[in-house]
Protein backbone atom coordinates (compact mmCIF):
# COMPACT_ATOMS: atom_id res chain seq x y z
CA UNK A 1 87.69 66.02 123.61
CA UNK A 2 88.86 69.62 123.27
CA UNK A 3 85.21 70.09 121.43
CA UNK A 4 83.17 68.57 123.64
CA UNK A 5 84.72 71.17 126.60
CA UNK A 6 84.56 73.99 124.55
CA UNK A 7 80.85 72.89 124.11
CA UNK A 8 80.24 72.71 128.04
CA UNK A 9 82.44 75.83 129.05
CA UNK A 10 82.80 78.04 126.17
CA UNK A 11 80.69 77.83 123.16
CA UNK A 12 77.58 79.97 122.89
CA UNK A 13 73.70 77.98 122.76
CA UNK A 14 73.48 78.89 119.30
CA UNK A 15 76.38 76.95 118.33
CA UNK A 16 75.35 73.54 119.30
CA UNK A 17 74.12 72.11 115.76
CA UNK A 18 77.10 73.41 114.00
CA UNK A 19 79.52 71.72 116.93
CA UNK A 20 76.76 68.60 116.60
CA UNK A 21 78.03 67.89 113.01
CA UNK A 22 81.65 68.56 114.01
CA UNK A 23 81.61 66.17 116.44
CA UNK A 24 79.76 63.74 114.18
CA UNK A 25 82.71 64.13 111.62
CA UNK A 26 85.68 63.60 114.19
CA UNK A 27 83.87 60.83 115.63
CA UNK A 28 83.56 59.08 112.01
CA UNK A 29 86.95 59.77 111.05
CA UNK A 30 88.30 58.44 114.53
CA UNK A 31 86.39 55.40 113.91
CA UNK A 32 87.62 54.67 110.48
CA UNK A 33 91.06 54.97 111.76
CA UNK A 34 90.33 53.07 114.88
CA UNK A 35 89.05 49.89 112.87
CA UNK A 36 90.90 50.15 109.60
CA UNK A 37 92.20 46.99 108.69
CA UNK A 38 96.12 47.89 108.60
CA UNK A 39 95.67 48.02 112.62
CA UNK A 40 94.31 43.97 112.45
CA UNK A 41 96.92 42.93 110.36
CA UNK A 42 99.70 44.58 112.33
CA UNK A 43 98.08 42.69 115.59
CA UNK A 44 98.15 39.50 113.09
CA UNK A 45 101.77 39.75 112.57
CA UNK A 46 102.41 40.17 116.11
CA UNK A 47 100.68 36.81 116.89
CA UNK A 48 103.01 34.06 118.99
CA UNK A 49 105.65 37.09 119.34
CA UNK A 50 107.98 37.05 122.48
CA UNK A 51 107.06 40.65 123.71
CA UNK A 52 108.01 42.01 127.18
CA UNK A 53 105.30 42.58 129.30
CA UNK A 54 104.72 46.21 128.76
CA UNK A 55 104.13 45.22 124.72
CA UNK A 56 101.95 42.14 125.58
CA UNK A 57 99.32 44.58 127.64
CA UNK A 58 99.65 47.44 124.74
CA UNK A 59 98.75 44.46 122.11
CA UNK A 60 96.43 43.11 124.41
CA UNK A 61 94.41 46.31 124.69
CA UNK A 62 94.95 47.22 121.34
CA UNK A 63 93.53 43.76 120.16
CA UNK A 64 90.31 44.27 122.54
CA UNK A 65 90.04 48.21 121.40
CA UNK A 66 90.05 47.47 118.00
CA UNK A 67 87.66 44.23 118.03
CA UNK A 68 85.09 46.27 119.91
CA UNK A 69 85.20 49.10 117.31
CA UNK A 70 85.21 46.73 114.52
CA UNK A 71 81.61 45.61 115.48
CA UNK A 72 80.27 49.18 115.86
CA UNK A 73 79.50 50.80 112.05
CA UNK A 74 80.70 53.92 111.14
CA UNK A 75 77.64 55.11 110.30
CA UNK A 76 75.94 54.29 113.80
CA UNK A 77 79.36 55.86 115.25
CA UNK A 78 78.91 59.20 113.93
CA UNK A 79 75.19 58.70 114.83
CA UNK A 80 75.71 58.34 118.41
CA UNK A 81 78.02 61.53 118.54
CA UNK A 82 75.61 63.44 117.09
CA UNK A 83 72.74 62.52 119.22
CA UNK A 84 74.67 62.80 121.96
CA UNK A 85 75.80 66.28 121.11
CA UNK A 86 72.16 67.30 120.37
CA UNK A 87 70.70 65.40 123.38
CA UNK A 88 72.89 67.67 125.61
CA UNK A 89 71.95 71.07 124.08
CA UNK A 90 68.25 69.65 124.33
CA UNK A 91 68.02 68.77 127.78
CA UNK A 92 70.36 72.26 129.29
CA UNK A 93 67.22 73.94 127.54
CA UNK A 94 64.78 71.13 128.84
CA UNK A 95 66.25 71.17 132.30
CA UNK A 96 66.07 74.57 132.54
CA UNK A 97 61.96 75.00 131.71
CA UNK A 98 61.09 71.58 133.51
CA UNK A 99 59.66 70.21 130.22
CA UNK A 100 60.54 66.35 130.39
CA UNK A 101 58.10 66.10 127.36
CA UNK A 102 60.47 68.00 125.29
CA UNK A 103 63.48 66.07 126.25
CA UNK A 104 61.69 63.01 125.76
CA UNK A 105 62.34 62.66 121.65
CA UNK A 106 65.92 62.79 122.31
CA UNK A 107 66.01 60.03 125.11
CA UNK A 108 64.18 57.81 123.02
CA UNK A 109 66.63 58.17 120.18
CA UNK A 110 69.81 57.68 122.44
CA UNK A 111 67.91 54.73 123.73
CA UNK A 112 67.56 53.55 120.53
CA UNK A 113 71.18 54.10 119.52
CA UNK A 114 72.55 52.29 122.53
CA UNK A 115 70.38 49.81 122.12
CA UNK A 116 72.10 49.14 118.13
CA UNK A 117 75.32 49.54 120.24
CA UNK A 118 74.85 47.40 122.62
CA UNK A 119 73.58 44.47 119.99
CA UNK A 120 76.45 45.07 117.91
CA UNK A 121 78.92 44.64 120.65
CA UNK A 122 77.51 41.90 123.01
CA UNK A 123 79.52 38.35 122.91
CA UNK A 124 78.09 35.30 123.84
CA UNK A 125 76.22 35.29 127.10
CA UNK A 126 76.23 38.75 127.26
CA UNK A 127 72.90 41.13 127.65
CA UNK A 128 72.63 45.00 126.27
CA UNK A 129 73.79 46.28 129.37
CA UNK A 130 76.99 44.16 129.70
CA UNK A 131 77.75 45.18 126.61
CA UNK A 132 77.82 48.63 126.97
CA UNK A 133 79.69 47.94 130.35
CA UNK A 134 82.35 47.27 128.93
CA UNK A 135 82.86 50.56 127.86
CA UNK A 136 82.72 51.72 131.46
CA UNK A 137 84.47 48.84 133.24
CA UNK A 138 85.84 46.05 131.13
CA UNK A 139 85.60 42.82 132.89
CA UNK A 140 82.09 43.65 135.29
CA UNK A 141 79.08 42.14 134.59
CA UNK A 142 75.34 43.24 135.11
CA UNK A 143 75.53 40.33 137.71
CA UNK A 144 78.02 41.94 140.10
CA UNK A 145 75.97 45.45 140.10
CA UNK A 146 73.11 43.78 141.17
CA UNK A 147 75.01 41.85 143.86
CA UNK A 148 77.15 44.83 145.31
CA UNK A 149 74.00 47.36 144.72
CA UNK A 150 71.80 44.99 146.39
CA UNK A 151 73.58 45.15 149.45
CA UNK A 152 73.60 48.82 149.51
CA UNK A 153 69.78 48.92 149.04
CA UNK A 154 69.46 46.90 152.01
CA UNK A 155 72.16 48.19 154.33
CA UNK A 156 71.94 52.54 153.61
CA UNK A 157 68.40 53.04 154.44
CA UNK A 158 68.25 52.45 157.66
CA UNK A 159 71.62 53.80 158.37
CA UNK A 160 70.23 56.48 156.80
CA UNK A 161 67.06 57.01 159.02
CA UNK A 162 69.12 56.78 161.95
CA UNK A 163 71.98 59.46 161.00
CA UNK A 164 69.23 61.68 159.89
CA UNK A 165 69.23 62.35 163.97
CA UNK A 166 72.57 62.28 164.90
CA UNK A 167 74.01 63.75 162.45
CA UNK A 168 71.68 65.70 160.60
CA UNK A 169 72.49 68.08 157.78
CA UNK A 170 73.76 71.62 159.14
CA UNK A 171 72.90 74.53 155.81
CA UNK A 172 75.50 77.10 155.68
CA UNK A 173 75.18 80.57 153.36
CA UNK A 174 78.22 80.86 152.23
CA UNK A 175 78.50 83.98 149.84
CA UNK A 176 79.65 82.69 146.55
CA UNK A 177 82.75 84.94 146.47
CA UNK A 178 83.94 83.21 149.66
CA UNK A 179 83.59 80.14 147.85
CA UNK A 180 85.71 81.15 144.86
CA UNK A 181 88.34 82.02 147.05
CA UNK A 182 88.46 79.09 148.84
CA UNK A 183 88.37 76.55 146.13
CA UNK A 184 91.50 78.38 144.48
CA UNK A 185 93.11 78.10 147.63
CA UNK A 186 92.45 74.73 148.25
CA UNK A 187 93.54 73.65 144.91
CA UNK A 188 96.54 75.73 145.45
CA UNK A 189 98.05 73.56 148.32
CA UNK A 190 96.82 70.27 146.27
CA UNK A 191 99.15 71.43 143.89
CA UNK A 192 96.91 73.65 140.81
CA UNK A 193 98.79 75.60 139.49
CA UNK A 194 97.82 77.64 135.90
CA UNK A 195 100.83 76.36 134.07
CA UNK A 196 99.30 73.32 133.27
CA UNK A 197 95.94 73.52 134.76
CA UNK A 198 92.73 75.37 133.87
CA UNK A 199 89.70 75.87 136.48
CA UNK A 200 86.03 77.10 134.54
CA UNK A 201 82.65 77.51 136.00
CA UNK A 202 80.30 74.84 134.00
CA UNK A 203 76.86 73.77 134.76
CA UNK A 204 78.00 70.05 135.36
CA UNK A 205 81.43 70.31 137.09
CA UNK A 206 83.40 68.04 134.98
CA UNK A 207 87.04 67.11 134.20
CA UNK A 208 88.70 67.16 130.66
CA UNK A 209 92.56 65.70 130.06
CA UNK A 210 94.71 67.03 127.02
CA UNK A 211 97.92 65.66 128.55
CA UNK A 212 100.01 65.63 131.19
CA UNK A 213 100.74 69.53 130.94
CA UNK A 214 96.84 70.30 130.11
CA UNK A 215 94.74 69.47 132.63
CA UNK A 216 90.93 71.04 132.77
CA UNK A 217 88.71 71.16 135.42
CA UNK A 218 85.33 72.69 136.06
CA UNK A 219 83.28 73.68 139.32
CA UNK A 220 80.08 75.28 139.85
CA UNK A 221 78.99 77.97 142.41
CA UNK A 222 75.76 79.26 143.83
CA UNK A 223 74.83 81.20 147.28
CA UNK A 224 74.62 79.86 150.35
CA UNK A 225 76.04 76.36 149.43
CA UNK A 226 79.51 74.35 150.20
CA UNK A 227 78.74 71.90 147.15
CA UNK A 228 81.81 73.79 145.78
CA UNK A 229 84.43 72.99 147.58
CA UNK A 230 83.74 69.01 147.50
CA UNK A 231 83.31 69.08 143.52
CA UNK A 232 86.62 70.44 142.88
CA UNK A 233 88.10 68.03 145.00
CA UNK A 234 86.15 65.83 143.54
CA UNK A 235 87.46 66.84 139.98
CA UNK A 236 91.14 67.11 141.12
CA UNK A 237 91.28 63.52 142.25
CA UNK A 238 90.05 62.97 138.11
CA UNK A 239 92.87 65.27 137.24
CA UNK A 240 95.64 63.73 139.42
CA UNK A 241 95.00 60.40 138.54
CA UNK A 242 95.78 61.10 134.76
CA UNK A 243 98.68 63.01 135.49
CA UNK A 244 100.15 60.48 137.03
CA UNK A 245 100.08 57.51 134.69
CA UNK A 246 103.10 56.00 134.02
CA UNK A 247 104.99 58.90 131.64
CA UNK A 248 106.17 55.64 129.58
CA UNK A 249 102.42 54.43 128.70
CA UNK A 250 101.68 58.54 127.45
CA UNK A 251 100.94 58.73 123.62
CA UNK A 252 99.66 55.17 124.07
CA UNK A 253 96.77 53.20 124.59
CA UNK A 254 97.54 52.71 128.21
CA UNK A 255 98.31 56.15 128.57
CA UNK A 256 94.92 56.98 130.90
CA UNK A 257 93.08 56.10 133.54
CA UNK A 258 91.46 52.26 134.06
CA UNK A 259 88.22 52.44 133.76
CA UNK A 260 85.52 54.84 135.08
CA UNK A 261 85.07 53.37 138.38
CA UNK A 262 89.02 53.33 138.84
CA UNK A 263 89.07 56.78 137.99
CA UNK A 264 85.36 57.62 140.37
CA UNK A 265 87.00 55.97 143.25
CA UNK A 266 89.46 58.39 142.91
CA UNK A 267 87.76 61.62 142.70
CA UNK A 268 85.37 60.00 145.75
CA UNK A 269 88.72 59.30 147.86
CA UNK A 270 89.19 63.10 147.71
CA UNK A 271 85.73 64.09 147.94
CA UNK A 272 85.02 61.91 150.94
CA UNK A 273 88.26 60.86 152.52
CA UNK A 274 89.75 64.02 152.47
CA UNK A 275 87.45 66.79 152.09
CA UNK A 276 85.02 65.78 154.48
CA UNK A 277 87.41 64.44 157.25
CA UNK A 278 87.17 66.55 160.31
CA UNK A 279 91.12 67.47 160.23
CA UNK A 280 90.97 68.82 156.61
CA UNK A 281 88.28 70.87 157.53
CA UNK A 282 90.38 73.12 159.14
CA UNK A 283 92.14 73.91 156.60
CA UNK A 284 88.79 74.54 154.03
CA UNK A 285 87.82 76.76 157.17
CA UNK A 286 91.01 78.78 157.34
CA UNK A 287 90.90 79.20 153.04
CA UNK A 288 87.30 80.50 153.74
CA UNK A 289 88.43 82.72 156.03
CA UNK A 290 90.65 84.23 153.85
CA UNK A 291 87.64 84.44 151.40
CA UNK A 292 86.02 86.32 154.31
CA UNK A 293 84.02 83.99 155.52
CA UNK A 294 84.55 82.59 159.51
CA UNK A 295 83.24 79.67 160.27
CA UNK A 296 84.28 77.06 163.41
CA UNK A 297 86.08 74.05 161.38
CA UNK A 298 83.81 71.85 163.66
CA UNK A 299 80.45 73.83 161.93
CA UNK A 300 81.87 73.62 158.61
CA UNK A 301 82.27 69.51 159.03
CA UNK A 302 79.50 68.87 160.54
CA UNK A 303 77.66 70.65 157.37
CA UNK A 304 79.91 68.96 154.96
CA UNK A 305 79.08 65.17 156.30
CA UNK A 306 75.51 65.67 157.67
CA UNK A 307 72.65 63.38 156.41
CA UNK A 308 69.19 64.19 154.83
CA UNK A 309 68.00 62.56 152.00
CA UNK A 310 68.38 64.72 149.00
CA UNK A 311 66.42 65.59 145.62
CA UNK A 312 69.52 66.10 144.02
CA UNK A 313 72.48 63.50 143.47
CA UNK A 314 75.62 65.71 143.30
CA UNK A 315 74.16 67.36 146.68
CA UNK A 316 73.87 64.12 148.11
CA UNK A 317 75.40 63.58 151.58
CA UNK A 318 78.14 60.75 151.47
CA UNK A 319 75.97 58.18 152.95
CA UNK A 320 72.82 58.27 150.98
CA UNK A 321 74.87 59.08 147.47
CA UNK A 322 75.00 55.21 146.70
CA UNK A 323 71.22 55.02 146.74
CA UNK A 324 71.22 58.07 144.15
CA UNK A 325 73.21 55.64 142.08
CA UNK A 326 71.28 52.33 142.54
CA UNK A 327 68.16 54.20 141.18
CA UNK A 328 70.15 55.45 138.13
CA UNK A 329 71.09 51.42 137.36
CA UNK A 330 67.80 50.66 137.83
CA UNK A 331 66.69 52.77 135.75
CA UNK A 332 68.72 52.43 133.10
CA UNK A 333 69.15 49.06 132.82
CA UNK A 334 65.52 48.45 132.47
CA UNK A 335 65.92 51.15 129.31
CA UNK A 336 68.16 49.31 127.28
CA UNK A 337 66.74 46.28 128.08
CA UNK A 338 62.74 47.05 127.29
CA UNK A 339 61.64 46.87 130.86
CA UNK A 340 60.79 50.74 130.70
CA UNK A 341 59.23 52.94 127.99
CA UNK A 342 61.16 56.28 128.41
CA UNK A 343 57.63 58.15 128.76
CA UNK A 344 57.36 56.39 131.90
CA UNK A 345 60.43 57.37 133.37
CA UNK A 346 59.63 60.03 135.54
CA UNK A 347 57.37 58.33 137.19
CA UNK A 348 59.02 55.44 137.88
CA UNK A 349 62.24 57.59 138.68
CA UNK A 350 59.56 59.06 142.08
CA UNK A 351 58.70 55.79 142.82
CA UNK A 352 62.45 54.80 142.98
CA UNK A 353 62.97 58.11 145.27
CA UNK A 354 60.06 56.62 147.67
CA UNK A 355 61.77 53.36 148.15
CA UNK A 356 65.57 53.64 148.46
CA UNK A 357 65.85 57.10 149.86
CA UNK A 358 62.26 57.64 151.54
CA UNK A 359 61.54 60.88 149.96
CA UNK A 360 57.91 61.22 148.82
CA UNK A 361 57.86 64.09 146.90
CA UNK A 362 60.25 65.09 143.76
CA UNK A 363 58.46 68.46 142.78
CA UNK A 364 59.62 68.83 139.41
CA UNK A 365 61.51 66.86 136.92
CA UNK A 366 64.22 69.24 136.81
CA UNK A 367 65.06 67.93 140.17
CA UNK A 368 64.54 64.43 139.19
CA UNK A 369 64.91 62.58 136.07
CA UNK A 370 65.91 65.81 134.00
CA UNK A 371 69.08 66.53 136.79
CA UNK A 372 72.27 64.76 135.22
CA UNK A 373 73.65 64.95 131.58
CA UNK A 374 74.60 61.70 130.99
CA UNK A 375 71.59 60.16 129.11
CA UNK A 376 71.60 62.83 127.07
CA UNK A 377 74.59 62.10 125.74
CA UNK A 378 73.86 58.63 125.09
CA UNK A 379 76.08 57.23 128.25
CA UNK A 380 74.38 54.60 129.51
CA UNK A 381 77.05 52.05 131.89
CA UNK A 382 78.23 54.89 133.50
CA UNK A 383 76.18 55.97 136.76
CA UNK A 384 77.40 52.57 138.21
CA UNK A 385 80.91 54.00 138.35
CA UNK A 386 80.06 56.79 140.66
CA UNK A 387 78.63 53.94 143.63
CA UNK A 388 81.45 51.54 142.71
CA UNK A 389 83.95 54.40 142.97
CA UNK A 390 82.37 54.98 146.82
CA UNK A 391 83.19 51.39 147.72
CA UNK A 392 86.51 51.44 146.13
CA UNK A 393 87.54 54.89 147.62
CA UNK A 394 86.91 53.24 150.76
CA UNK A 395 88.92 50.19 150.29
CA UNK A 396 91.44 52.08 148.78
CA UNK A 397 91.70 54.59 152.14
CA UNK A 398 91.58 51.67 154.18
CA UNK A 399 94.68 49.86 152.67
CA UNK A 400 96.46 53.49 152.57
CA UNK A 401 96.19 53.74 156.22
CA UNK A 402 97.07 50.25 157.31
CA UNK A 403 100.17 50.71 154.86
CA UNK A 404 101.61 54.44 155.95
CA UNK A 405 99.49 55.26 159.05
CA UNK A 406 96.42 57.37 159.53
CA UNK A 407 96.65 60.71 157.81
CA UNK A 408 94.89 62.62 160.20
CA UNK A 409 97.63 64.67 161.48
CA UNK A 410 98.52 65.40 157.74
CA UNK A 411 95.64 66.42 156.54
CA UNK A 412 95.20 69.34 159.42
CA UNK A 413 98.01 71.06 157.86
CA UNK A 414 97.08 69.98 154.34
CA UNK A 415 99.73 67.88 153.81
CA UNK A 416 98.65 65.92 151.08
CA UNK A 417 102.15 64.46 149.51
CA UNK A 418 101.91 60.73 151.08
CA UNK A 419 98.19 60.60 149.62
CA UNK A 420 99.71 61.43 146.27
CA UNK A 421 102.44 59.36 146.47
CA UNK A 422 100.66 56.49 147.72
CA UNK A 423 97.81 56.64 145.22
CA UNK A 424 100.55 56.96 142.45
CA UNK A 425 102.45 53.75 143.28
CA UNK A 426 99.45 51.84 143.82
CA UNK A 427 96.81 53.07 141.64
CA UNK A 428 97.97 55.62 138.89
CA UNK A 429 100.92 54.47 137.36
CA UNK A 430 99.70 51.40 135.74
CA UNK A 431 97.11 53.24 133.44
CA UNK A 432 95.65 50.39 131.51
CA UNK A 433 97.36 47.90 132.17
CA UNK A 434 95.20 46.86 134.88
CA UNK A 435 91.53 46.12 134.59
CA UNK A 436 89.40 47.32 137.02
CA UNK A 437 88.95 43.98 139.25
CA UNK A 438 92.55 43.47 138.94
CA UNK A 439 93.51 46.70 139.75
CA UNK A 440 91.27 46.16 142.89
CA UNK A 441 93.13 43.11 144.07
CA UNK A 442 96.85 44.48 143.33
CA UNK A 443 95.83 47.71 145.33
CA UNK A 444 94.08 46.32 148.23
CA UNK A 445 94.23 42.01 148.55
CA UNK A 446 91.05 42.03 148.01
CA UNK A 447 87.93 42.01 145.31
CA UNK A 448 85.66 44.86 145.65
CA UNK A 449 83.77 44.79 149.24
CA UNK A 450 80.87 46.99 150.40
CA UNK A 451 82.00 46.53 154.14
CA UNK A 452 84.78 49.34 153.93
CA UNK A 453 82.10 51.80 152.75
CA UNK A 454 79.86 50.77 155.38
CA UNK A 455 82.44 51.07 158.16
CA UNK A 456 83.33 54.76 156.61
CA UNK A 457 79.46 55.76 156.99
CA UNK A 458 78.71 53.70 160.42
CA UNK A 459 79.75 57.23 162.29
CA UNK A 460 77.23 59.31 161.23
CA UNK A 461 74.57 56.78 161.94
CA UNK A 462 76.37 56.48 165.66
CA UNK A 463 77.42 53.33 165.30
C-alpha cells in the first residue's frame, strides 16, 4: 500500500518499471502467505469450536479470505500487480497525449487478466463479473446492479433536463491559492491534523490507510474550479471511516472498512450531505475568505449543487454523477464478459454519453474513456461502488436525521461531532464484521433503496 502511494504522489515517471516488479514481488509473497496451507489447517482445527461472536466473524472472514485466494495462482497474482502497475504509468502518459491507441495494449491485457481472475474465482451460478464483485462488495450480485442502476437510468434524466433550468450550474474562478487555503481549513475543523494525517496533491485524489495514526489523503487543484474542496471531503469521509473501526478488530482481518460501497457511501455522505448543503457553505465561504477569496455563501452553493451534464465524472454535479457510473458498469461488464472488444470502447463509451446523460459530443478520449485510473489497474467491480455509495449516503443521512434531528443548524457553524459520532456507532465500528447488505439493514431498517437519493436530488429539479 505504502508503494502504490509513493507511486501516485511521490515517485518520479522513470521509476515505474522498477516499482512494477516491486509490486509484483510483494504481491507474490503476500499471496503465498495468504493461501499457505498452515492458515487452512488452523481454520480446520477450529471447526465445531464454541467461539464468541467476535472469533466466529474473524474465522468466518478468514475462511472466505483465504478460499478466495486459494483459487487465484500465484503466478497470475503477481501478474495482475504488475499489469496493473504498468497499466497506470501507461495510461498517465496516454491520458495526457489523448492516444487511446496506445493505452489500448494494456487494457486488453488487464482484460485478459481479470478475465483468468474472474474464472478462477466464480462458484456455481456465478458469471465473471460476480466474481470479481466480490472483491468489491461481497454478497451483491450482477443482478442487483442492473436492478438499482436501472432505475437510475430511468428516473435521472429527466430530472436532469429539468434542473438544468432551475438550477443550472453557476462557474466560479477561484484562484488556486484560495483553494489551498480553504481545503486546509476545512479539514482543520473536521479534525486533520499533521500528527497523524498527511494531505498531497495527486492527479487522482485518492485516500491511502497505514493505521489508525497514518492516515493519507490526496486532493487536486486547478484555476478557476471548486472541485477541490468537495474531493477532500470526499477523501476525509474515506479517512474517518477507517479510523474509526473498532480499535479491538485493528491488526486483524476486520480491522477496515466493509466493502467499497460501505466505504463510497461514506466519502459521498460528506461530499454531498455536507459539503454541498446550503448551511455548510457558509462556512467553505468564510475559509475562502480567509484564502482571500469573497464570495456570498448563497453563490458559492448554488455553484457547488448546480446541474449540467458533464464530460468528466469527478466534476459531475450530484445529480447526474450516478449516470457517470451506470455507463462505467455498462461498460465494463460487457468487457469481462465478451460483449465488447476493448478497440471499440471509445466509441461505445460516446454512445453511452448520448443516451444516459444527453451529451453529444465527447471531444477527445482524454475526456472520455481515457479519464479514470481504475482499468488501468486492472479494477474492474469497482465503479459500481461510487453510484451505490450515492444511494447509501442518502439512506444513511436520512436515518441520521430521523434519529438525532436535522443538522442544519450544526453544520453552519461546522459542527460536525454528532455526524462523527453517529456514523461511528452505526457504521464504522463494526469493520468487517458486517457485509455490505447487512450493514445496510442494521444502519437504516432497510435494504438498499434508490428513493432516498431521489428525494435528496428532487430540489434541484424543483420538485
Amino acid at each position: 500500500m505504502l508503494g502504490e502511494w509513493d507511486q501516485l504522489v511521490m515517485m518520479p515517471g522513470e521509476g515505474a518499471a522498477g516499482r512494477a516488479h516491486q509490486l509484483a514481488t510483494l504481491a507474490r509473497l503476500v499471496h503465498e502467505r495468504a493461501t499457505g496451507e498452515e492458515i487452512g489447517e488452523w481454520l480446520a482445527d477450529l471447526d465445531g469450536t464454541d467461539l464468541d461472536p467476535l472469533d466466529r466473524d474473524l474465522v468466518r472472514v478468514a475462511r472466505r479470505d483465504w478460499g478466495r485466494s486459494r483459487r487465484v495462482p500465484a503466478d497470475l497474482a503477481a501478474d495482475l500487480a504488475r499489469a496493473a502497475a504498468e497499466g497506470q504509468e501507461v495510461w498517465q502518459r496516454a491520458r495526457a497525449q489523448d492516444d487511446f491507441a496506445a493505452f489500448a495494449p494494456a487494457l486488453q491485457r488487464n482484460v485478459e487478466l481479470a478475465q483468468a481472475r474472474a474464472q478462477c474465482l466464480a462458484g456455481e451460478g456465478e458469471g465473471l463479473y460476480d466474481a470479481l464483485l466480490g472483491d468489491y462488495d461481497f454478497g451483491l450480485r450482477t443482478t442487483d446492479l442492473r436492478r438499482l442502476f436501472a432505475t437510475i437510468a430511468q428516473e435521472l434524466p429527466p430530472l436532469a433536463e429539468r434542473a438544468r433550468v432551475h438550477t443550472p450550474r453557476r462557474p466560479l474562478a477561484v484562484p488556486v491559492a484560495a483553494q489551498q487555503a480553504a481545503v486546509s481549513g476545512v479539514l482543520r475543523r473536521v479534525g486533520v491534523e499533521e500528527r497523524s494525517w498527511r494531505v498531497d496533491v495527486s492527479a487522482h485524489p485518492f485516500t491511502t490507510w497505514l493505521g489508525r495514526s497514518d492516515i493519507r489523503i490526496t486532493t487536486r487543484y486547478s484555476d478557476g474550479d471548486v472541485e477541490s474542496l468537495l474531493s477532500s471531503l470526499h477523501e476525509y469521509g474515506h479517512a474517518l471511516y477507517e479510523r474509526q473501526v473498532d480499535p479491538v478488530l485493528e491488526r486483524t482481518n476486520l480491522g477496515h472498512g466493509s466493502s467499497m460501497s460501505i466505504h463510497e457511501s461514506q466519502s459521498k455522505l460528506w461530499e454531498n450531505h455536507v459539503a454541498r448543503s446550503p448551511a455548510f457553505a457558509e462556512v467553505l465561504a468564510a475559509e475562502l475568505a480567509g484564502g482571500g477569496f469573497r464570495i456570498d455563501p448563497g453563490e458559492l452553493h448554488a455553484s457547488l449543487v448546480g446541474v449540467a451534464p458533464s464530460l468528466i465524472r469527478v466534476s459531475a454535479d450530484p445529480l447526474t454523477y450516478p449516470l457517470h457510473i451506470v455507463l462505467r458498469f455498462e461498460l465494463e461488464l460487457e468487457l469481462i464478459e465478451g460483449g465488447l472488444d476493448v478497440r471499440d470502447l471509445p466509441a461505445a463509451w460516446r454512445d453511452g454519453m448520448r443516451r444516459l446523460l444527453g451529451v453529444q459530443d465527447v471531444p477527445s478520449d482524454a475526456l472520455g474513456c481515457l479519464q479514470d485510473v481504475h482499468w488501468s489497474a486492472g479494477s474492474f467491480g469497482y465503479f459500481p461502488s461510487y453510484a451505490l455509495g450515492c444511494l447509501i449516503a442518502a439512506q444513511l443521512w436520512e436515518a441520521m436525521e430521523n434519529d438525532i434531528g436535522s443538522r442544519t443548524a450544526d453544520l453552519r457553524r461546522g459542527e460536525v461531532g454528532p455526524i462523527q459520532r453517529w456514523l461511528a456507532e452505526r457504521v464504522h465500528r463494526h469493520g468487517r464484521r458486517l457485509d455490505t447488505l447487512p450493514l445496510v439493514e442494521q444502519a437504516t431498517g432497510r435494504t438498499i433503496e434508490v428513493e432516498p437519493f431521489l428525494r435528496y436530488v428532487a430540489p434541484l429539479a424543483g420538485a
